[in-house]
PDB file of N, CA and C in Angstrom:
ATOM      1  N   UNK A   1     134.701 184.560 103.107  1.00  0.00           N
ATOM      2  CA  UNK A   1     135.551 184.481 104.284  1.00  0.00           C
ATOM      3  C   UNK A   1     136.657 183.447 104.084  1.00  0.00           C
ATOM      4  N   UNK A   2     136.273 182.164 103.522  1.00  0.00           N
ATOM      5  CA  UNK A   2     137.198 181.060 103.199  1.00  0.00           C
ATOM      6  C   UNK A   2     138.104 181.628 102.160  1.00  0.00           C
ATOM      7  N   UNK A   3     139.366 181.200 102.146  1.00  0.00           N
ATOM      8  CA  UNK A   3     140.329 181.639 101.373  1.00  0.00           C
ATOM      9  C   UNK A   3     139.881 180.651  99.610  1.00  0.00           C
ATOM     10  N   UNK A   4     140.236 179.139 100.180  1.00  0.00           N
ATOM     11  CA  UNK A   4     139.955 178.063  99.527  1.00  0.00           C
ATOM     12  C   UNK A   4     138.340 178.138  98.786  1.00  0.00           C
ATOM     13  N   UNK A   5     137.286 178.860  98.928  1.00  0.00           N
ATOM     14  CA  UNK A   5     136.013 178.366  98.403  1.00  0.00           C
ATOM     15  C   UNK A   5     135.271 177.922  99.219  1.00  0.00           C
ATOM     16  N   UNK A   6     135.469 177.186 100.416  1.00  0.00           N
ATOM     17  CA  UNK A   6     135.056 176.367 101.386  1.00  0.00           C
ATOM     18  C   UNK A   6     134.447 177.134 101.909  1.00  0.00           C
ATOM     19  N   UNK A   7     132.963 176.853 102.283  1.00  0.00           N
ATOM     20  CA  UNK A   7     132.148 178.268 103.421  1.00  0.00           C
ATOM     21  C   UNK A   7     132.031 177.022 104.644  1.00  0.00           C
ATOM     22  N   UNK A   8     132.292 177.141 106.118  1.00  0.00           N
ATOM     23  CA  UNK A   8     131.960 176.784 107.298  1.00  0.00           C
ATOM     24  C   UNK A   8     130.897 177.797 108.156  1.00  0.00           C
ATOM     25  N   UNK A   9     130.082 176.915 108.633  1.00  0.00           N
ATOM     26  CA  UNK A   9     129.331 177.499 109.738  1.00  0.00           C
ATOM     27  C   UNK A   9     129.313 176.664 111.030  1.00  0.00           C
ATOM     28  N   UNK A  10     129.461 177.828 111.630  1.00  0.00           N
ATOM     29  CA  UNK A  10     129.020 177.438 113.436  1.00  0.00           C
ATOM     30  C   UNK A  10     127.493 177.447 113.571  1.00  0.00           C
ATOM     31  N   UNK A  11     127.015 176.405 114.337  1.00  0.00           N
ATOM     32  CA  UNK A  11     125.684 176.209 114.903  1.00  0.00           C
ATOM     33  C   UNK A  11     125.711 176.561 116.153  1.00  0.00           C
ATOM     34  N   UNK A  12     125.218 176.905 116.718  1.00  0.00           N
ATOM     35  CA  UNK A  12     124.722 177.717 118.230  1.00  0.00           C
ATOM     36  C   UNK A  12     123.883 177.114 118.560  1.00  0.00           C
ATOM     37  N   UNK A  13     123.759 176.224 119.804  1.00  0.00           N
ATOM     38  CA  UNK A  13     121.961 176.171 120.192  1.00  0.00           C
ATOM     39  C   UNK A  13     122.553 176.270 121.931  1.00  0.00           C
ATOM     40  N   UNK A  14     121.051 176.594 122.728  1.00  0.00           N
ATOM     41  CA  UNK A  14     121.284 176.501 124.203  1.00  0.00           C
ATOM     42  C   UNK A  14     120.384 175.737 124.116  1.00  0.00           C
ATOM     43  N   UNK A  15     121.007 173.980 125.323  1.00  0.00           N
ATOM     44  CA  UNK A  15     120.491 172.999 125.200  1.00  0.00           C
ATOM     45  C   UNK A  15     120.094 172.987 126.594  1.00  0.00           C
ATOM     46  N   UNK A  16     119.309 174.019 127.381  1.00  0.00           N
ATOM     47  CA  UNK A  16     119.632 173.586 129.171  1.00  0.00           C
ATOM     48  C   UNK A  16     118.445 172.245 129.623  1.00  0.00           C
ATOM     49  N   UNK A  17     118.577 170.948 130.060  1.00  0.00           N
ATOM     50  CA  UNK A  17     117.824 170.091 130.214  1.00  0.00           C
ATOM     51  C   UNK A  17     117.617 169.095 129.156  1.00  0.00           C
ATOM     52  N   UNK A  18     118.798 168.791 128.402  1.00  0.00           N
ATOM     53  CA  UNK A  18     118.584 168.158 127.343  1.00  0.00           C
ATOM     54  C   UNK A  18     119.742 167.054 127.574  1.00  0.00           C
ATOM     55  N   UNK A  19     119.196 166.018 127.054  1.00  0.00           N
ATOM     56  CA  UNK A  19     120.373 164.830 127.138  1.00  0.00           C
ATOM     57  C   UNK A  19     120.957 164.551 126.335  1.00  0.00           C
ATOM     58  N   UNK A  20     122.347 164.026 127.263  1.00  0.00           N
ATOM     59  CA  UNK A  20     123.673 163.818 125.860  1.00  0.00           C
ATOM     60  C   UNK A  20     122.779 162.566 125.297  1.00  0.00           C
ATOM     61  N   UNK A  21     122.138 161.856 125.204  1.00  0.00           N
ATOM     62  CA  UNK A  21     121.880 160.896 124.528  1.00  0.00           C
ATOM     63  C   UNK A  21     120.991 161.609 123.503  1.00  0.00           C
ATOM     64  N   UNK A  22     120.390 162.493 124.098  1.00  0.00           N
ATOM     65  CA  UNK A  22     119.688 163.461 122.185  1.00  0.00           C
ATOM     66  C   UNK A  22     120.254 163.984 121.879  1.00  0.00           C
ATOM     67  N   UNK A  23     120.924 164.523 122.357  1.00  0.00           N
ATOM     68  CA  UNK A  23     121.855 165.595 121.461  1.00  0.00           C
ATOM     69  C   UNK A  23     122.939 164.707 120.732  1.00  0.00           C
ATOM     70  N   UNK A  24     123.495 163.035 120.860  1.00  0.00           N
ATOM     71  CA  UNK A  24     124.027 162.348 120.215  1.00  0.00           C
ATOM     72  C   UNK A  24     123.641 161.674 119.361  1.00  0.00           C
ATOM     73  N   UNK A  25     122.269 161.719 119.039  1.00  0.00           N
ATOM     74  CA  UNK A  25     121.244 161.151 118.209  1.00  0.00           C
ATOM     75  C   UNK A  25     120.925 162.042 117.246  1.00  0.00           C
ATOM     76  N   UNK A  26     120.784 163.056 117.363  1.00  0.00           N
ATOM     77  CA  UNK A  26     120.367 164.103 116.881  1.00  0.00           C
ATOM     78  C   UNK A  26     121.548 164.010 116.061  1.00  0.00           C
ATOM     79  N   UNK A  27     122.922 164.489 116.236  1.00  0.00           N
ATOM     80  CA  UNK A  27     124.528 164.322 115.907  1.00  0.00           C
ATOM     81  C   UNK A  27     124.459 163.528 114.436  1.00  0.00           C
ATOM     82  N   UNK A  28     123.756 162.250 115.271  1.00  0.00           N
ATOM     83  CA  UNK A  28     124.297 161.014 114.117  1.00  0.00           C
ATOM     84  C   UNK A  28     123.242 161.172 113.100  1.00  0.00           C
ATOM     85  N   UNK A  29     121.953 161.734 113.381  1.00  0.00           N
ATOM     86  CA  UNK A  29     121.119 161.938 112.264  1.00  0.00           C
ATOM     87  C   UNK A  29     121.470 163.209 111.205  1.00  0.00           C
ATOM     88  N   UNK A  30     122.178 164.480 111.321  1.00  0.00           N
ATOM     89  CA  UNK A  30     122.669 165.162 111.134  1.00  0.00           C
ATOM     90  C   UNK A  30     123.890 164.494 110.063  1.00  0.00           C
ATOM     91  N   UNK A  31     124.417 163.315 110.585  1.00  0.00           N
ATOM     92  CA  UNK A  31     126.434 163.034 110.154  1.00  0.00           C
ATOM     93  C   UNK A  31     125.105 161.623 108.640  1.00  0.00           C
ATOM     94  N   UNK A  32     124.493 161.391 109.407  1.00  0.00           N
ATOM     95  CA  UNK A  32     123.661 160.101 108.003  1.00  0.00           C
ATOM     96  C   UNK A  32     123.081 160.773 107.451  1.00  0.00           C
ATOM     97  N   UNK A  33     122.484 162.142 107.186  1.00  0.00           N
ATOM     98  CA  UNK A  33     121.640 162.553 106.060  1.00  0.00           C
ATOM     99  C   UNK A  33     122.252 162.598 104.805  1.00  0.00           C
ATOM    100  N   UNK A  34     123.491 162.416 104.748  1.00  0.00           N
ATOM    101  CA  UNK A  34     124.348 162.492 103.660  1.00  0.00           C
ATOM    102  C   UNK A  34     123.780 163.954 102.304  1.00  0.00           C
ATOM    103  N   UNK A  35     123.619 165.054 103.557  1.00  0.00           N
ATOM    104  CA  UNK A  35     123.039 166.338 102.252  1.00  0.00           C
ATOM    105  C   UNK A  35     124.019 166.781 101.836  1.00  0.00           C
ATOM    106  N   UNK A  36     124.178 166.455 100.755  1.00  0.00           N
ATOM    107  CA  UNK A  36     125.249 167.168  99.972  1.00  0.00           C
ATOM    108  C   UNK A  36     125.696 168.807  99.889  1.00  0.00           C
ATOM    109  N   UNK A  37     124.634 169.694 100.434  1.00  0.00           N
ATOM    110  CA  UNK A  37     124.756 170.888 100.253  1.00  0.00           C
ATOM    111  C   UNK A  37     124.687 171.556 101.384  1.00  0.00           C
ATOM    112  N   UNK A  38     125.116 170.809 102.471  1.00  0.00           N
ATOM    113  CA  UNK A  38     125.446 170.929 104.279  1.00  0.00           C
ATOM    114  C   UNK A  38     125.931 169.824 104.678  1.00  0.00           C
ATOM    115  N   UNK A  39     127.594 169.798 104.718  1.00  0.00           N
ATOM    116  CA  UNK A  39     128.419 168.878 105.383  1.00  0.00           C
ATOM    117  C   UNK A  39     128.382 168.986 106.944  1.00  0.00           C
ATOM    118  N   UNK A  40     127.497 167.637 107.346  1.00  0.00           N
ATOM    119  CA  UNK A  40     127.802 168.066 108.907  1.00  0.00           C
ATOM    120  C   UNK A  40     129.411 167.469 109.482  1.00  0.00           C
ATOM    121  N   UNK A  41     130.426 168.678 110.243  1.00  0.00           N
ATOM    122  CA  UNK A  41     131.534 167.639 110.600  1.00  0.00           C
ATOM    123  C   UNK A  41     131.555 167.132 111.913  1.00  0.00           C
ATOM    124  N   UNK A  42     131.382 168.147 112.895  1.00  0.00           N
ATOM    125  CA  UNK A  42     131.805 167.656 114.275  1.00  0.00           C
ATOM    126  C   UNK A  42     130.143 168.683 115.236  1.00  0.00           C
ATOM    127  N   UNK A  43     129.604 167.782 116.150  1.00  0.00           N
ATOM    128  CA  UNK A  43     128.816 168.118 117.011  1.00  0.00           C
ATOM    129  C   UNK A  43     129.802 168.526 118.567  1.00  0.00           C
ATOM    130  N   UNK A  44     129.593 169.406 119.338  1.00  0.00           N
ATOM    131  CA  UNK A  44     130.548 169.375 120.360  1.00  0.00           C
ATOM    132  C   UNK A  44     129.355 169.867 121.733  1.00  0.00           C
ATOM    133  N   UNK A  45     128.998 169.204 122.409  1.00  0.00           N
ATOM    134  CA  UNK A  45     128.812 169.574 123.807  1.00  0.00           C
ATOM    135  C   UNK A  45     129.285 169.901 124.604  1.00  0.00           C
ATOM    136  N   UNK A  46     128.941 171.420 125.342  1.00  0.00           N
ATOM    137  CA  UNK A  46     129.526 171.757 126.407  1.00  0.00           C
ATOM    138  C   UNK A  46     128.414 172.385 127.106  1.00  0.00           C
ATOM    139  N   UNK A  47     128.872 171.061 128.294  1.00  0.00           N
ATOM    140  CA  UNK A  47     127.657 170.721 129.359  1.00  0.00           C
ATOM    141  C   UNK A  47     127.295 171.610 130.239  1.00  0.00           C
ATOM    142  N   UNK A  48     128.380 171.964 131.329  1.00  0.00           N
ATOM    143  CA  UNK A  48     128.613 173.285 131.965  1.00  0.00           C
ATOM    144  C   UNK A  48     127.909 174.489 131.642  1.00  0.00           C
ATOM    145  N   UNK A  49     128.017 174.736 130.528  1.00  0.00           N
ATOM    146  CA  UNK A  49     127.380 176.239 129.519  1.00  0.00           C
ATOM    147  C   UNK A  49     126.374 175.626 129.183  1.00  0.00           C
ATOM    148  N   UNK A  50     125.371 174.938 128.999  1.00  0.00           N
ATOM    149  CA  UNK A  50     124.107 174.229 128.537  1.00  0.00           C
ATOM    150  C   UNK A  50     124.033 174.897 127.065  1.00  0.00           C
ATOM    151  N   UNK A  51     125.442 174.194 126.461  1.00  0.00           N
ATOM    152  CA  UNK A  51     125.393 174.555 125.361  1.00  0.00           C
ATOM    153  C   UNK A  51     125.581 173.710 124.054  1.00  0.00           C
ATOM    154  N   UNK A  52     125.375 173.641 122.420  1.00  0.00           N
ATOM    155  CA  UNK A  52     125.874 172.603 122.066  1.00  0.00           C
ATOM    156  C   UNK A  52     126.246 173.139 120.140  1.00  0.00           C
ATOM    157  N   UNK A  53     127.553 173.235 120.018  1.00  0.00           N
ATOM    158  CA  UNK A  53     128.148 173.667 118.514  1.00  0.00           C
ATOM    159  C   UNK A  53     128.067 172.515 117.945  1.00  0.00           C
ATOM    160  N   UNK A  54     128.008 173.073 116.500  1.00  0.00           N
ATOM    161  CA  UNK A  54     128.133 172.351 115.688  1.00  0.00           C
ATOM    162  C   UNK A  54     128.750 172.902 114.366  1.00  0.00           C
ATOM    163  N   UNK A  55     129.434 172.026 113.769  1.00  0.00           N
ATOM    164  CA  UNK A  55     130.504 172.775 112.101  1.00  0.00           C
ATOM    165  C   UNK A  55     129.686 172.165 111.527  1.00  0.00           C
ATOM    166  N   UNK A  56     129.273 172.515 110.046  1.00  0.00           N
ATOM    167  CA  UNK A  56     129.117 172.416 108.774  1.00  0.00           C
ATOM    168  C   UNK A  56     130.059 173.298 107.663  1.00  0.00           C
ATOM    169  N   UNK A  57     130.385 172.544 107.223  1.00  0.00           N
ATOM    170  CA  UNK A  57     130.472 173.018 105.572  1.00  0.00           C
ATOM    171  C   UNK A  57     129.534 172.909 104.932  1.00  0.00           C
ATOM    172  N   UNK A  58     129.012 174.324 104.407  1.00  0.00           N
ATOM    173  CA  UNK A  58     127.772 174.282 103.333  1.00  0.00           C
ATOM    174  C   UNK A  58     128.171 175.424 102.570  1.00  0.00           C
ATOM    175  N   UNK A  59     126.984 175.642 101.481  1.00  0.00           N
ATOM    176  CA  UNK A  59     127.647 176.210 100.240  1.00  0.00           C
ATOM    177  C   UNK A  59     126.858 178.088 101.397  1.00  0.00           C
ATOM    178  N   UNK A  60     125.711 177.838 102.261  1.00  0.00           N
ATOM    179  CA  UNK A  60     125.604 179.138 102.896  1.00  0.00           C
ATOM    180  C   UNK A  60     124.566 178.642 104.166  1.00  0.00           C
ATOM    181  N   UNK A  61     123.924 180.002 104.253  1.00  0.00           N
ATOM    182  CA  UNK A  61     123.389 179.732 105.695  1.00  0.00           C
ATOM    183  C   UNK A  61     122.239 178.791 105.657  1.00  0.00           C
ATOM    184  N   UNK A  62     121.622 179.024 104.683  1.00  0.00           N
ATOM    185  CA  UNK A  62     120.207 178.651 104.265  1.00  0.00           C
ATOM    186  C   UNK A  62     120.183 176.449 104.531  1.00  0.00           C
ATOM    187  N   UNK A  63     120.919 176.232 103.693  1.00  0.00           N
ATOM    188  CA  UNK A  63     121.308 174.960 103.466  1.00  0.00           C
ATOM    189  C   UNK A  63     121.481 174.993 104.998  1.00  0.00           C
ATOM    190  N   UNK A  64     122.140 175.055 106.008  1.00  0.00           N
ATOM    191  CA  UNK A  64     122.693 174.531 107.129  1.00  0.00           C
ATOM    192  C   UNK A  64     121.433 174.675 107.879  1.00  0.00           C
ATOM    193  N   UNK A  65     120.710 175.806 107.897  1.00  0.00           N
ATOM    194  CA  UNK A  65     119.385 175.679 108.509  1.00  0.00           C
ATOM    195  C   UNK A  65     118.269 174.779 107.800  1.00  0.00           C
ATOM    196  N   UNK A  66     118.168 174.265 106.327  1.00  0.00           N
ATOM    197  CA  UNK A  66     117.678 173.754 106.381  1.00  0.00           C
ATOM    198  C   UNK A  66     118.024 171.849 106.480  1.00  0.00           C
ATOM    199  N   UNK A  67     118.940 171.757 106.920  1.00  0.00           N
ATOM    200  CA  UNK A  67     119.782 170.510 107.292  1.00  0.00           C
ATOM    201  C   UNK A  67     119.695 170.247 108.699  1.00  0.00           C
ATOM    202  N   UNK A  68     119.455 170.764 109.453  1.00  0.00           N
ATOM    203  CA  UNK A  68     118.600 171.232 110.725  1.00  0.00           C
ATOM    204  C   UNK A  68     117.465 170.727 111.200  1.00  0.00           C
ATOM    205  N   UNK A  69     116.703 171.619 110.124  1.00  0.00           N
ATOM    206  CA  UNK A  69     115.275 171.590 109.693  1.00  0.00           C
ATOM    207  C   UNK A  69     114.707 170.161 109.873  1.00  0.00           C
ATOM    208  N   UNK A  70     115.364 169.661 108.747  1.00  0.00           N
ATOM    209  CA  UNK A  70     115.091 168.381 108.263  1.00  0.00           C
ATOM    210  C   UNK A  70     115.074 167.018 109.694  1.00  0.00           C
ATOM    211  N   UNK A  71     116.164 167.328 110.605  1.00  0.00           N
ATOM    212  CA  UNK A  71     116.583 165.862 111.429  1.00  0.00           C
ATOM    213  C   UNK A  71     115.927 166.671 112.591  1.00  0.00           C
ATOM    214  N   UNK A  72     115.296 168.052 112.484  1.00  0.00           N
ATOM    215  CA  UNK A  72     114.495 168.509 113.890  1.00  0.00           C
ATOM    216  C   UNK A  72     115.415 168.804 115.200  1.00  0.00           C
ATOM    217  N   UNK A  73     116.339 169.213 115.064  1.00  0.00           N
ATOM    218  CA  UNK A  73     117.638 169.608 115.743  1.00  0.00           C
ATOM    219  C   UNK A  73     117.373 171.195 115.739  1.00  0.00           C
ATOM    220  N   UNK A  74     116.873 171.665 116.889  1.00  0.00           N
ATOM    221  CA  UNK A  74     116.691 173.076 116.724  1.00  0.00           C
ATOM    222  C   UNK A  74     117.678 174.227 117.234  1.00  0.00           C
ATOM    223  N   UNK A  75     118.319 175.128 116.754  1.00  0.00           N
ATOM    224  CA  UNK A  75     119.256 176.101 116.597  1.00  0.00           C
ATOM    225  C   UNK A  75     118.928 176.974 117.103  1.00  0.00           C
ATOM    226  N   UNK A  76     119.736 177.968 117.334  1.00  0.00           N
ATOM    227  CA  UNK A  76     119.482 179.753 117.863  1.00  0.00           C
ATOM    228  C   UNK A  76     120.200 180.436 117.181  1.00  0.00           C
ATOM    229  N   UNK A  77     121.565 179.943 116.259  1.00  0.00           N
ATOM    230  CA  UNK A  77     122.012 181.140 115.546  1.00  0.00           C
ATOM    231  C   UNK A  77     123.117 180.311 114.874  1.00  0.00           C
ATOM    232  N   UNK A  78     123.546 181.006 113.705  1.00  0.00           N
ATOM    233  CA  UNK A  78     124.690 180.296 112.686  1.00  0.00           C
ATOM    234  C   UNK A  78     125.463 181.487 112.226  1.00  0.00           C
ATOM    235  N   UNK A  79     126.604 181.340 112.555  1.00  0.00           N
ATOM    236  CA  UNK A  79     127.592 182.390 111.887  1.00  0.00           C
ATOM    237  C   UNK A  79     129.027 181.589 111.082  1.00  0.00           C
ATOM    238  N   UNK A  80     128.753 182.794 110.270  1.00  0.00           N
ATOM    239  CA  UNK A  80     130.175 181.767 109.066  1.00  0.00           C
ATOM    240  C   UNK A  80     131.219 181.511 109.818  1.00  0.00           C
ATOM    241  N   UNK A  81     132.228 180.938 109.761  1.00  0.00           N
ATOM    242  CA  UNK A  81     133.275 180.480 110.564  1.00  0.00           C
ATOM    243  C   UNK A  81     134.694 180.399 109.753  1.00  0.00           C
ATOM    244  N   UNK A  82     135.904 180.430 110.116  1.00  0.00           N
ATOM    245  CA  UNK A  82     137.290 179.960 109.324  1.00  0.00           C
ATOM    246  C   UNK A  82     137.483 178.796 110.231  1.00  0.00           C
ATOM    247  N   UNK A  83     138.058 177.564 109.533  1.00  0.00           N
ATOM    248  CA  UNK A  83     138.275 176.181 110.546  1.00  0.00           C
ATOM    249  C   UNK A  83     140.048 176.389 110.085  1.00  0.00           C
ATOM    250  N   UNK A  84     140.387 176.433 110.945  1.00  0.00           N
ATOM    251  CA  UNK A  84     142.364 176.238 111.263  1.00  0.00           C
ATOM    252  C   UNK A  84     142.307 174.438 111.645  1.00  0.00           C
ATOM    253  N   UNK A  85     143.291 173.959 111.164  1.00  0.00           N
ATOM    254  CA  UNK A  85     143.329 173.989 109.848  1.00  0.00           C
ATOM    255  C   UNK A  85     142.175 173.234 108.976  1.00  0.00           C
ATOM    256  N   UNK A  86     142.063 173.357 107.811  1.00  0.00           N
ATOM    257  CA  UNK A  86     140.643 173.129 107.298  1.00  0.00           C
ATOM    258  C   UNK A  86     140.848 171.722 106.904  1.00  0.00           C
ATOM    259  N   UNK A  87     142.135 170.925 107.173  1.00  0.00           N
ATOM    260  CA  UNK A  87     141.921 169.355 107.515  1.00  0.00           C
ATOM    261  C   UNK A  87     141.201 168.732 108.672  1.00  0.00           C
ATOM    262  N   UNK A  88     141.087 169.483 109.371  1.00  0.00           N
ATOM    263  CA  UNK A  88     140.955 169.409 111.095  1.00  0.00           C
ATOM    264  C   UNK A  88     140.262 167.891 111.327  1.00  0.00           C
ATOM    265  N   UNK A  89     139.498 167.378 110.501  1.00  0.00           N
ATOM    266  CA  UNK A  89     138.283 166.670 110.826  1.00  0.00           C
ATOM    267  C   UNK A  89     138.877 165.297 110.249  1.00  0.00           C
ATOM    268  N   UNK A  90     140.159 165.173 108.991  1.00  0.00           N
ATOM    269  CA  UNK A  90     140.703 164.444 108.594  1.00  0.00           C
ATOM    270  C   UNK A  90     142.109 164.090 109.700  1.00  0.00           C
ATOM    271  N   UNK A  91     142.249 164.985 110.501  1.00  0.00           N
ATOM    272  CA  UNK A  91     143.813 165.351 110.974  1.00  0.00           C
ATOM    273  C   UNK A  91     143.631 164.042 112.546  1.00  0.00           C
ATOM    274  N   UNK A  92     142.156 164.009 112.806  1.00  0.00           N
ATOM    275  CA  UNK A  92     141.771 163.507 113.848  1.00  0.00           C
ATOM    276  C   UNK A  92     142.627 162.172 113.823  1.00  0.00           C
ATOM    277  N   UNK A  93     142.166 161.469 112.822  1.00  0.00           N
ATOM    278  CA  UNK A  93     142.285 160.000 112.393  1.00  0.00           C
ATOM    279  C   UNK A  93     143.665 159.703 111.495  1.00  0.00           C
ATOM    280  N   UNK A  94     144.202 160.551 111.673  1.00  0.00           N
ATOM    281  CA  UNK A  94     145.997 160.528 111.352  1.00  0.00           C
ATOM    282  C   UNK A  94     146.538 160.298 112.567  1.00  0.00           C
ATOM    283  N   UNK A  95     147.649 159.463 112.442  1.00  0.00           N
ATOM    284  CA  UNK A  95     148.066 158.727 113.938  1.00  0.00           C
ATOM    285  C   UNK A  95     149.483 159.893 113.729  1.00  0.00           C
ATOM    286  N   UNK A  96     149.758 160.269 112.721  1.00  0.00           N
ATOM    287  CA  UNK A  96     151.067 161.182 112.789  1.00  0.00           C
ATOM    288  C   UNK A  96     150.554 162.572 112.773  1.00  0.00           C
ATOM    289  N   UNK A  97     149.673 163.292 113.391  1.00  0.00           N
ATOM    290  CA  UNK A  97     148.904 164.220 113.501  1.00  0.00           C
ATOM    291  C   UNK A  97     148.710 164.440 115.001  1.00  0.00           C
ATOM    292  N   UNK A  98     149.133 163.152 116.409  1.00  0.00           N
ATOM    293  CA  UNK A  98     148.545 163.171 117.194  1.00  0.00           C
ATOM    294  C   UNK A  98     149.825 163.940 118.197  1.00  0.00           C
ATOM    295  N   UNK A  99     149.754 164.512 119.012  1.00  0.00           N
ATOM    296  CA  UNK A  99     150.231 165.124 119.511  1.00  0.00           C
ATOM    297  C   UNK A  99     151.544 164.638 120.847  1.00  0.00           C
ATOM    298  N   UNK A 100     152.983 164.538 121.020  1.00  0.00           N
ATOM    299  CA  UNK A 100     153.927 164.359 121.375  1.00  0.00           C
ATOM    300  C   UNK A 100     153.263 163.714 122.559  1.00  0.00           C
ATOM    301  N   UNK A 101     152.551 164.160 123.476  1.00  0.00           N
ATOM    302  CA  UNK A 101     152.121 163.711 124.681  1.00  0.00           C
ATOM    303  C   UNK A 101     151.170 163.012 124.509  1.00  0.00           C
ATOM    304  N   UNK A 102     150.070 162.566 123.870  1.00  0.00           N
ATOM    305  CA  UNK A 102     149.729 161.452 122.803  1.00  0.00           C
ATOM    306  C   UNK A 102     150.121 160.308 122.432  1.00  0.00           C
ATOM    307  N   UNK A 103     151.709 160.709 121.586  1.00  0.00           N
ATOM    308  CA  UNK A 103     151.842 159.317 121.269  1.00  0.00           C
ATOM    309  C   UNK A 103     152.990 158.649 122.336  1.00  0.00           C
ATOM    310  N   UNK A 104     153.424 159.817 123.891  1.00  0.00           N
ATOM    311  CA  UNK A 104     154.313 158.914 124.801  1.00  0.00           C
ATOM    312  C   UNK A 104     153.352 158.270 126.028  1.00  0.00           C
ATOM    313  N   UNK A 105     151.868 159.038 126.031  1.00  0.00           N
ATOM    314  CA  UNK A 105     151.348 158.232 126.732  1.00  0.00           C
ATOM    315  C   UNK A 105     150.491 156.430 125.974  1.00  0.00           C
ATOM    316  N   UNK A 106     150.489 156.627 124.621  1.00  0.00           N
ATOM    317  CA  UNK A 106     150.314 155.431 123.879  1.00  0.00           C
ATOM    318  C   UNK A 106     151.464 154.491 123.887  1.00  0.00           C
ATOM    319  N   UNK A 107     152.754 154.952 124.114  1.00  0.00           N
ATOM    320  CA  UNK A 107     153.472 154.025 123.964  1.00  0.00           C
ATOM    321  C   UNK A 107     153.956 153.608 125.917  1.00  0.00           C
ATOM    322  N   UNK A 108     153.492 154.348 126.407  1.00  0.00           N
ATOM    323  CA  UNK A 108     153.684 153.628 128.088  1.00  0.00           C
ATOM    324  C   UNK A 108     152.524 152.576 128.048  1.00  0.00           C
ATOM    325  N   UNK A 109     151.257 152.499 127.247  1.00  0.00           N
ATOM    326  CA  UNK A 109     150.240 151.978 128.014  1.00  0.00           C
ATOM    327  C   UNK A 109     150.590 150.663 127.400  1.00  0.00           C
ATOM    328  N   UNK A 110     151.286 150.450 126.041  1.00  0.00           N
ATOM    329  CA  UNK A 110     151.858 149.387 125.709  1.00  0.00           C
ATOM    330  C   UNK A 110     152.871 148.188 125.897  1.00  0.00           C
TER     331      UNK A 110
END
């Protein structure tokens, strides 16, 4: 699917009754396992939908479930994904990346 080599997956789970404080724990145990063969990038909660994504880069599905596995973070489904753009996760922490209305409300608060 990746043009580049790069395989991404989406994580799926329905979290209904679960706290942002586990599901942010869970996150950071996921971002410290440092598995080389399932990059975790970004955890995203959305509360409303009692729902909670997650990106990896891994080499396939297997690895991402078992990266999972491992920190006890339990899933419902993983499908390959394309990330636009596939800096996305680097693009965050670029201050010339941030967006016009961004950097005029940074420069009023100054």
């Amino acid at each position: 699917m990746a043009t580049s080599g790069r395989r991404f997956f989406l994580v799926e789970r329905y979290v209904p009754s679960i706290s942002t404080s586990s599901i942010e724990s869970a996150a950071r145990r996921l971002a410290e396992s440092n598995d080389p063969s399932a990059h975790h990038l970004v955890t995203v909660l959305v509360a409303e939908e009692e729902t909670c994504l997650s990106v990896f880069e891994a080499a396939d599905v297997r690895a991402v479930e078992a990266a999972n596995e491992r920190v006890q973070f339990q899933l419902d489904r993983i499908v390959e994904v394309e990330v636009f753009p596939e800096t996305a996760p680097a693009a965050a922490s670029d201050p010339s990346a941030r967006s016009a209305d961004e950097r005029g409300k940074e420069q009023r608060e100054q």
